[in-house]
Protein backbone atom coordinates (compact mmCIF):
# COMPACT_ATOMS: atom_id res chain seq x y z
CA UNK A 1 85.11 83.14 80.50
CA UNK A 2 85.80 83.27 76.90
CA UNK A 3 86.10 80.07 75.01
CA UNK A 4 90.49 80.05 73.68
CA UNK A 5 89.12 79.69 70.54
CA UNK A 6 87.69 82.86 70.68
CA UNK A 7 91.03 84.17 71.28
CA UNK A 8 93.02 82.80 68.99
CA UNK A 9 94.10 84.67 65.65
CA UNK A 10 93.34 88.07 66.79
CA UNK A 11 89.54 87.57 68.09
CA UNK A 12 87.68 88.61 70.57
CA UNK A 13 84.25 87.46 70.59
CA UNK A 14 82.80 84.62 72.43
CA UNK A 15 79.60 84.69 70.62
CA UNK A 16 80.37 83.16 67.29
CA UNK A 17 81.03 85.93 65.30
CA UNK A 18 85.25 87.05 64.25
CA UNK A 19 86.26 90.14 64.80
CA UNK A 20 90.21 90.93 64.03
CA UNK A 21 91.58 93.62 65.80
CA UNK A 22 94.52 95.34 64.10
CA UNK A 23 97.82 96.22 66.07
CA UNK A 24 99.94 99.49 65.10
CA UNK A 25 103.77 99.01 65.29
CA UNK A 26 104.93 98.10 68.73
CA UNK A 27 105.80 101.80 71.06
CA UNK A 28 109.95 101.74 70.90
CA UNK A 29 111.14 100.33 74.31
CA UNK A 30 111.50 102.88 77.24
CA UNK A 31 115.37 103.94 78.28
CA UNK A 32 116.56 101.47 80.33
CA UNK A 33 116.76 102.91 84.15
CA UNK A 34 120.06 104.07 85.18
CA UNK A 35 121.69 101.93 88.08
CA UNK A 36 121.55 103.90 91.55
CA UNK A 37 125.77 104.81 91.28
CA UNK A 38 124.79 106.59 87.53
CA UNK A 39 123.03 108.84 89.41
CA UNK A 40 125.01 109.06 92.48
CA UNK A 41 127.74 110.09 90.01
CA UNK A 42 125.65 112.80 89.39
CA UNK A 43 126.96 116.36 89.63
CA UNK A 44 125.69 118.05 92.84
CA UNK A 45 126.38 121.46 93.69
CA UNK A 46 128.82 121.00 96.80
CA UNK A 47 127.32 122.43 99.82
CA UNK A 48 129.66 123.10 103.19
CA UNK A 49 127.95 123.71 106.44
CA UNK A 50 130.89 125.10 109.05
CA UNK A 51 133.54 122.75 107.18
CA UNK A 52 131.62 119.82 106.96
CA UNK A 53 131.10 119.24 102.51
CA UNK A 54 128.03 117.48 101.35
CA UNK A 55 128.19 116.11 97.84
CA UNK A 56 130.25 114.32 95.45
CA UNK A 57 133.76 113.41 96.58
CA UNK A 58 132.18 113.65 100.19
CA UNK A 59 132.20 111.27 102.90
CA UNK A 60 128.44 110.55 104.35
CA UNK A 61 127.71 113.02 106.76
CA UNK A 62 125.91 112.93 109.81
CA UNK A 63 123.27 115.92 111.06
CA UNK A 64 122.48 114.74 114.66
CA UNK A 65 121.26 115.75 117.83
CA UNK A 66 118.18 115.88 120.29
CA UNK A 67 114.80 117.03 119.14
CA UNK A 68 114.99 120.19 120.80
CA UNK A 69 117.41 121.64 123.55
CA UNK A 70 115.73 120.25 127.07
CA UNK A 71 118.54 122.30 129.08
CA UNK A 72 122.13 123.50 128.74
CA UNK A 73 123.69 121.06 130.48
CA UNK A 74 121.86 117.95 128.42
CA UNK A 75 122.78 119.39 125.31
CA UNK A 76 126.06 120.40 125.67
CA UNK A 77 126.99 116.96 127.43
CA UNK A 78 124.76 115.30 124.18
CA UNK A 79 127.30 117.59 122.02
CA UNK A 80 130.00 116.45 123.47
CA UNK A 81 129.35 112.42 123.34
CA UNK A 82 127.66 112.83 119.98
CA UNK A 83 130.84 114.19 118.95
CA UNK A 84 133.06 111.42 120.18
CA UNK A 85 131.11 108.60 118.88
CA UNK A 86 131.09 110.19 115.26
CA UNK A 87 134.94 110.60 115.15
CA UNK A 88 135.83 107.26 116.53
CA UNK A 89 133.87 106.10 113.38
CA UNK A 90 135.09 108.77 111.22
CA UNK A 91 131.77 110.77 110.18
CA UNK A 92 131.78 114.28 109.96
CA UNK A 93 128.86 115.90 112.45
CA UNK A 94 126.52 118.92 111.84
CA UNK A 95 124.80 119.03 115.79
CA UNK A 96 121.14 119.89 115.26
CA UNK A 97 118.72 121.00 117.45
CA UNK A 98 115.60 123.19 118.10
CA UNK A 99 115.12 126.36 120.03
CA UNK A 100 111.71 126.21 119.30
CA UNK A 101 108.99 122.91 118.38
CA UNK A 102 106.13 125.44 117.35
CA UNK A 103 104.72 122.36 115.56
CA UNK A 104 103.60 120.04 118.61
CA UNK A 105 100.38 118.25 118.66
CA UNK A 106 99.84 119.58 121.85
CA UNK A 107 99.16 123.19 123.22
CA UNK A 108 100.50 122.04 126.39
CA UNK A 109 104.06 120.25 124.88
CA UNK A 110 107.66 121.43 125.05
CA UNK A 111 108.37 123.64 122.87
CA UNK A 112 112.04 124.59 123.69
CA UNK A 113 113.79 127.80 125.22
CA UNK A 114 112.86 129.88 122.54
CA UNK A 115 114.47 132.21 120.15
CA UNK A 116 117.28 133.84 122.58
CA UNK A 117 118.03 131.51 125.05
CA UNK A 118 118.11 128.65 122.66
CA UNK A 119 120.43 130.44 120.32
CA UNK A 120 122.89 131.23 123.34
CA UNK A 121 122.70 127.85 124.44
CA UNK A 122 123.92 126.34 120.51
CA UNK A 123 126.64 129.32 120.26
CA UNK A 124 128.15 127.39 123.28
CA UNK A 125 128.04 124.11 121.74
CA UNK A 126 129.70 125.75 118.67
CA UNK A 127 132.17 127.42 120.68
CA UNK A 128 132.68 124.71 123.35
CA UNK A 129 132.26 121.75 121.91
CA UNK A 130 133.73 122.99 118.28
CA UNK A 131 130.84 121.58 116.16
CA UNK A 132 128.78 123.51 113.14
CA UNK A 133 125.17 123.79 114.09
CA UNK A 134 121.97 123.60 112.51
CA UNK A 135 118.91 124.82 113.62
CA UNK A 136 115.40 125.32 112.49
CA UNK A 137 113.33 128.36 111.76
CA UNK A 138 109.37 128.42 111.84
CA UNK A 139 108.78 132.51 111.05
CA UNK A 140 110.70 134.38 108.42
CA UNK A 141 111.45 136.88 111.42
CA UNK A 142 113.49 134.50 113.30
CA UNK A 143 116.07 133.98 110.02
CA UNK A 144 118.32 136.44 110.59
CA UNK A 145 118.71 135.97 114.10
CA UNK A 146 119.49 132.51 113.66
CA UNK A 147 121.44 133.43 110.72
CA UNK A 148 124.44 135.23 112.87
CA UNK A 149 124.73 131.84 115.22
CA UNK A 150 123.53 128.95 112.93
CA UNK A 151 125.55 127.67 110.08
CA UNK A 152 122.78 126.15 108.73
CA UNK A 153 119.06 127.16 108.82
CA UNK A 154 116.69 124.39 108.46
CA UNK A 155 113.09 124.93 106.91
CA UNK A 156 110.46 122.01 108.51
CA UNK A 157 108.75 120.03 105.89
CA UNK A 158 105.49 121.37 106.94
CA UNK A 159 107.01 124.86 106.00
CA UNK A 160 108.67 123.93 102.95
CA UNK A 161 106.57 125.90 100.46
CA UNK A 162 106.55 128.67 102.73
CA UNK A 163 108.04 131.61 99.94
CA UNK A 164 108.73 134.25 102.79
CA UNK A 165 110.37 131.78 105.06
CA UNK A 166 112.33 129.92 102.41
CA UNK A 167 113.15 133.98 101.06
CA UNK A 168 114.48 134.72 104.81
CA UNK A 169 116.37 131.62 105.17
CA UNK A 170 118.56 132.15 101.64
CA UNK A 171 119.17 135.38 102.40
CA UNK A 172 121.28 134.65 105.48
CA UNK A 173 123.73 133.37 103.53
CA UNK A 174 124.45 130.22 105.47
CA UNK A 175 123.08 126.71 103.80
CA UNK A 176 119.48 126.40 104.12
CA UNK A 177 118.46 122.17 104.56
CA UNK A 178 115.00 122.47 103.41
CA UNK A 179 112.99 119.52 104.50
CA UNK A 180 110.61 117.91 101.51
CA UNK A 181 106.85 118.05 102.83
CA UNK A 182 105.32 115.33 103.85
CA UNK A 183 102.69 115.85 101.37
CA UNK A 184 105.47 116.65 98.34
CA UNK A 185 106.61 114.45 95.74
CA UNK A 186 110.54 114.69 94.89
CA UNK A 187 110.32 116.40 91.97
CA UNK A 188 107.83 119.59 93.91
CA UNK A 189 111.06 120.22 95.63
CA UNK A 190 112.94 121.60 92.56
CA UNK A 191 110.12 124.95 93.35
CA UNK A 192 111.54 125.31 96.96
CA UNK A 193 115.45 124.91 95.38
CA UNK A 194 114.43 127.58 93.06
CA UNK A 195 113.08 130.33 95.75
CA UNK A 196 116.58 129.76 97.56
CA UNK A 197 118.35 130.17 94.31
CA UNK A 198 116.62 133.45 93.18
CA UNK A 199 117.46 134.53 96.60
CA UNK A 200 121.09 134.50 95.98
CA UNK A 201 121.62 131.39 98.08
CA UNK A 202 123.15 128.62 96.40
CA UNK A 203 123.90 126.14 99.30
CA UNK A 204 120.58 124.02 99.76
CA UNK A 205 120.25 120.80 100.77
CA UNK A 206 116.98 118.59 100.35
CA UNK A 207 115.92 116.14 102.98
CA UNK A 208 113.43 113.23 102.89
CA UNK A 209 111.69 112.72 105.89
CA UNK A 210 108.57 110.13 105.07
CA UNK A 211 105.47 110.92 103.44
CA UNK A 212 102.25 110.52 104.76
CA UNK A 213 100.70 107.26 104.14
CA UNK A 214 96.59 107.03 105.97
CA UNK A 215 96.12 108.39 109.38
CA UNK A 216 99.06 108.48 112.06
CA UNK A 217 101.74 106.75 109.59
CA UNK A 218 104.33 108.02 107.29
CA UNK A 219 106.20 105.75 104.68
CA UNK A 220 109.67 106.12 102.55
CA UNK A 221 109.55 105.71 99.01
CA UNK A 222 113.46 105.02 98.14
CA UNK A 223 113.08 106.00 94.34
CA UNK A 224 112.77 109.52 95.93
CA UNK A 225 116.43 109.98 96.68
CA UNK A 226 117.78 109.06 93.19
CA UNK A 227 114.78 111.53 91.93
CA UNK A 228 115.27 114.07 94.54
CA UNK A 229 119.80 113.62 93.65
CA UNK A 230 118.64 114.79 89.98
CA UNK A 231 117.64 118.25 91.20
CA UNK A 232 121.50 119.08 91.46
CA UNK A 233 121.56 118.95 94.92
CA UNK A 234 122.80 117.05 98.02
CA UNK A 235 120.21 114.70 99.37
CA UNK A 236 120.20 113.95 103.58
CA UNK A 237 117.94 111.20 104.80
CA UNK A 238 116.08 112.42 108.05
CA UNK A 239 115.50 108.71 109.42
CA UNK A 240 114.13 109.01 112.58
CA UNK A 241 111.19 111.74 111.59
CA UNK A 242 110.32 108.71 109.13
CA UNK A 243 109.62 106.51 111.88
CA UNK A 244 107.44 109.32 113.65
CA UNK A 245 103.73 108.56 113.57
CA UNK A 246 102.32 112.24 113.93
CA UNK A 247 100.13 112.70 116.67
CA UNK A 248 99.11 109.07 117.17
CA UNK A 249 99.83 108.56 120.71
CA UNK A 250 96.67 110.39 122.20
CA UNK A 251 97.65 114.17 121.57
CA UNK A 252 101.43 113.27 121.51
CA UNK A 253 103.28 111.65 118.31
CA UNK A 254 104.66 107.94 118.98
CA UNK A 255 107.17 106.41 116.46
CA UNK A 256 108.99 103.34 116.20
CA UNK A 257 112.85 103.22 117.00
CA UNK A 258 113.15 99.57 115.72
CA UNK A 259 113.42 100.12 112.51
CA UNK A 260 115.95 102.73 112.71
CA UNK A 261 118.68 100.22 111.43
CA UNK A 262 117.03 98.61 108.33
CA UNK A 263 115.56 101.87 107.33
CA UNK A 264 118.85 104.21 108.07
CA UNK A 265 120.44 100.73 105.78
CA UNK A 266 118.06 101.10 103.24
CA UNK A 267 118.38 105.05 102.34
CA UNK A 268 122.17 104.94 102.21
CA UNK A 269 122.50 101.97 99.95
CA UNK A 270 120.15 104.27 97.66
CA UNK A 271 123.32 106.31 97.50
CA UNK A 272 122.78 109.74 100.33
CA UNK A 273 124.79 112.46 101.11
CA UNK A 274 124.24 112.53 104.83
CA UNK A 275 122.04 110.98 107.17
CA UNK A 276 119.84 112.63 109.72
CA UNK A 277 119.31 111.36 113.76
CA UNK A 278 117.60 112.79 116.25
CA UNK A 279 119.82 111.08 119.45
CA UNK A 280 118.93 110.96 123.02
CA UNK A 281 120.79 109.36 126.06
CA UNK A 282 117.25 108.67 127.77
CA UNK A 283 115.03 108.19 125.04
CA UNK A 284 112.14 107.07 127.16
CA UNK A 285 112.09 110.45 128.97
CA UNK A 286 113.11 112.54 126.21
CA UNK A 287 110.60 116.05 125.99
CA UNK A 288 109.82 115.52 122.40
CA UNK A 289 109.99 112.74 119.71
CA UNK A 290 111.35 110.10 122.33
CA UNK A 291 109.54 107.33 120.54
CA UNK A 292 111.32 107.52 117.39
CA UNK A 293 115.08 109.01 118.44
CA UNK A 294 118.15 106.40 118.15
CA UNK A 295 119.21 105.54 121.78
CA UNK A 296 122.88 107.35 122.18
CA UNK A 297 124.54 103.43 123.26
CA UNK A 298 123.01 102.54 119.60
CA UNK A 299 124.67 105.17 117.62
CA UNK A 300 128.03 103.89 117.14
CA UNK A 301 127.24 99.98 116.00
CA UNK A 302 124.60 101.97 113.85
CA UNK A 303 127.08 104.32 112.00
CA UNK A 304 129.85 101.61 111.74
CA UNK A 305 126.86 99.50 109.15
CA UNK A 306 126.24 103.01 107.61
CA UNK A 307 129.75 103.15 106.61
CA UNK A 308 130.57 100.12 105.76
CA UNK A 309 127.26 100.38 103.31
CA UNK A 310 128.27 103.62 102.34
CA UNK A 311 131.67 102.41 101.46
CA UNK A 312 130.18 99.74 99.26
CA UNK A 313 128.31 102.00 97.16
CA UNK A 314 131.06 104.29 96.52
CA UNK A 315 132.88 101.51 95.59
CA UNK A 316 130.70 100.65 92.83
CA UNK A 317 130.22 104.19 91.44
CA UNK A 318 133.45 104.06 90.89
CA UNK A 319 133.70 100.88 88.89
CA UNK A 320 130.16 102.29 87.34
């Protein structure tokens, strides 16, 4: 260790011998970080998916539903409870869910009904149950199809730099939610924003949905949705995916539905546009992502916090 001596006066030099070191004028302090409501002030190009607004001047929104549709019955009866819980509290609902999990750890998983049958099956709960839908596409083929039912097509975030599909999906017209890769910083998303764009599609949404942190594990950065809110667009936190830990439950992914509530907490305080929850009545026998969905008896004490958070936030963007 070097003697203080040696330290004092502008040496450096335990040995004896002086040596000054000269210091140039000091770098001008850095811009002092805007507070989370600045940029939730920010202007966002409003985006409507079947009546439901996402943006500025916007209540939270919520984009839930099961994983992917098990049967007709299950997800029109989901639909229909989903529904009720999210008006008694006053949230606005997208219902989501997949035709098609082409993505499964497994060859031998659920996938879903398909293109055909699944898109029959979420034209009832549209018609039926009266809610917008959102869906997911994983070929660039399957857009336009989905396109006529869907009013909103969903990219996965291990498709999200995908040109053709991303291409496809703007040019059906109907909002396109593209979710941010798990292997993307917030700012790579602006690329994916501008393929929609040049598409003629300006109604895209960005959703963060964990990045990949080691083996089996995915993390959530929350600087990313003040970052991702400065690409002019609205933001949606996918909060169960976040708890998924891909394919780390022996050829199946597990995940970890406890920390649905401080994590769901977390992203909204960082100022949101919608929140999104894969929801099952029977988690424990659900067909896919069981481990990580919000248990349907949870949802309602769970989006009474997020809007009482919410609420608080708003509150001070507008004293901001």
């Amino acid at each position: 260790m070097l003697p203080l001596r040696a330290l004092q006066g502008g040496r450096l030099d335990g040995l004896g011998a002086t040596r000054h070191f000269h210091h140039g004028p000091l770098a001008p302090p850095r811009a002092r970080p805007r507070a989370v409501w600045a940029v939730y002030n920010e202007p966002v190009n409003p985006v409507t998916i079947g009546g439901v607004g996402f943006g500025v001047g916007q209540p939270l929104a919520l984009i839930g539903g099961p994983c992917v549709i098990e049967s007709e019955a299950h997800v029109l009866s989901l639909a229909e409870r989903i529904s009720a819980v999210a008006a008694e509290r006053g949230i606005p609902l997208v219902f989501k869910a997949s035709f098609d999990k082409a993505n499964r750890t497994s060859l031998g998983s659920y996938r879903g009904p398909g293109l055909d049958e699944g898109l029959r099956i979420l034209e009832r709960v549209k018609r039926d149950v009266g809610l917008p839908i959102l869906t997911d596409v994983h070929e660039a083929a399957q857009a336009a199809a989905v396109g006529e039912v869907a009013d909103a097509v969903q990219i996965p975030a291990f498709l999200s730099r995908q040109t053709d599909l991303l291409v496809a999906a703007a040019r059906t017209g109907r909002a396109v939610n593209v979710k941010k890769g798990q292997f993307l910083s917030p700012s790579d998303m602006r690329h994916a924003i501008a393929k929609l764009t040049a598409s003629g599609n300006d109604q895209a949404l960005v959703t963060e949905r964990g990045v990949t942190f080691g083996y089996n594990n995915l993390v959530v950065d929350m600087r990313a949705f003040p970052q991702l809110r400065q690409l002019g667009v609205p933001v949606i936190f996918d909060v169960t995916h976040s708890l998924q830990l891909p394919g780390g439950a022996d050829g199946a992914s597990g995940g970890q539905a406890e920390f649905i509530v401080p994590l769901a907490s977390a992203g909204v305080a960082a100022g949101i546009d919608g929140v999104f929850l894969e929801v099952h009545d029977r988690p424990t026998e659900a067909k896919s992502d069981g481990p990580n969905a919000c248990p349907l008896d949870e949802l309602s004490p769970l989006l009474e916090r997020l809007t009482r958070i919410d609420g608080a936030v708003r509150e001070a963007a507008a004293r901001a």
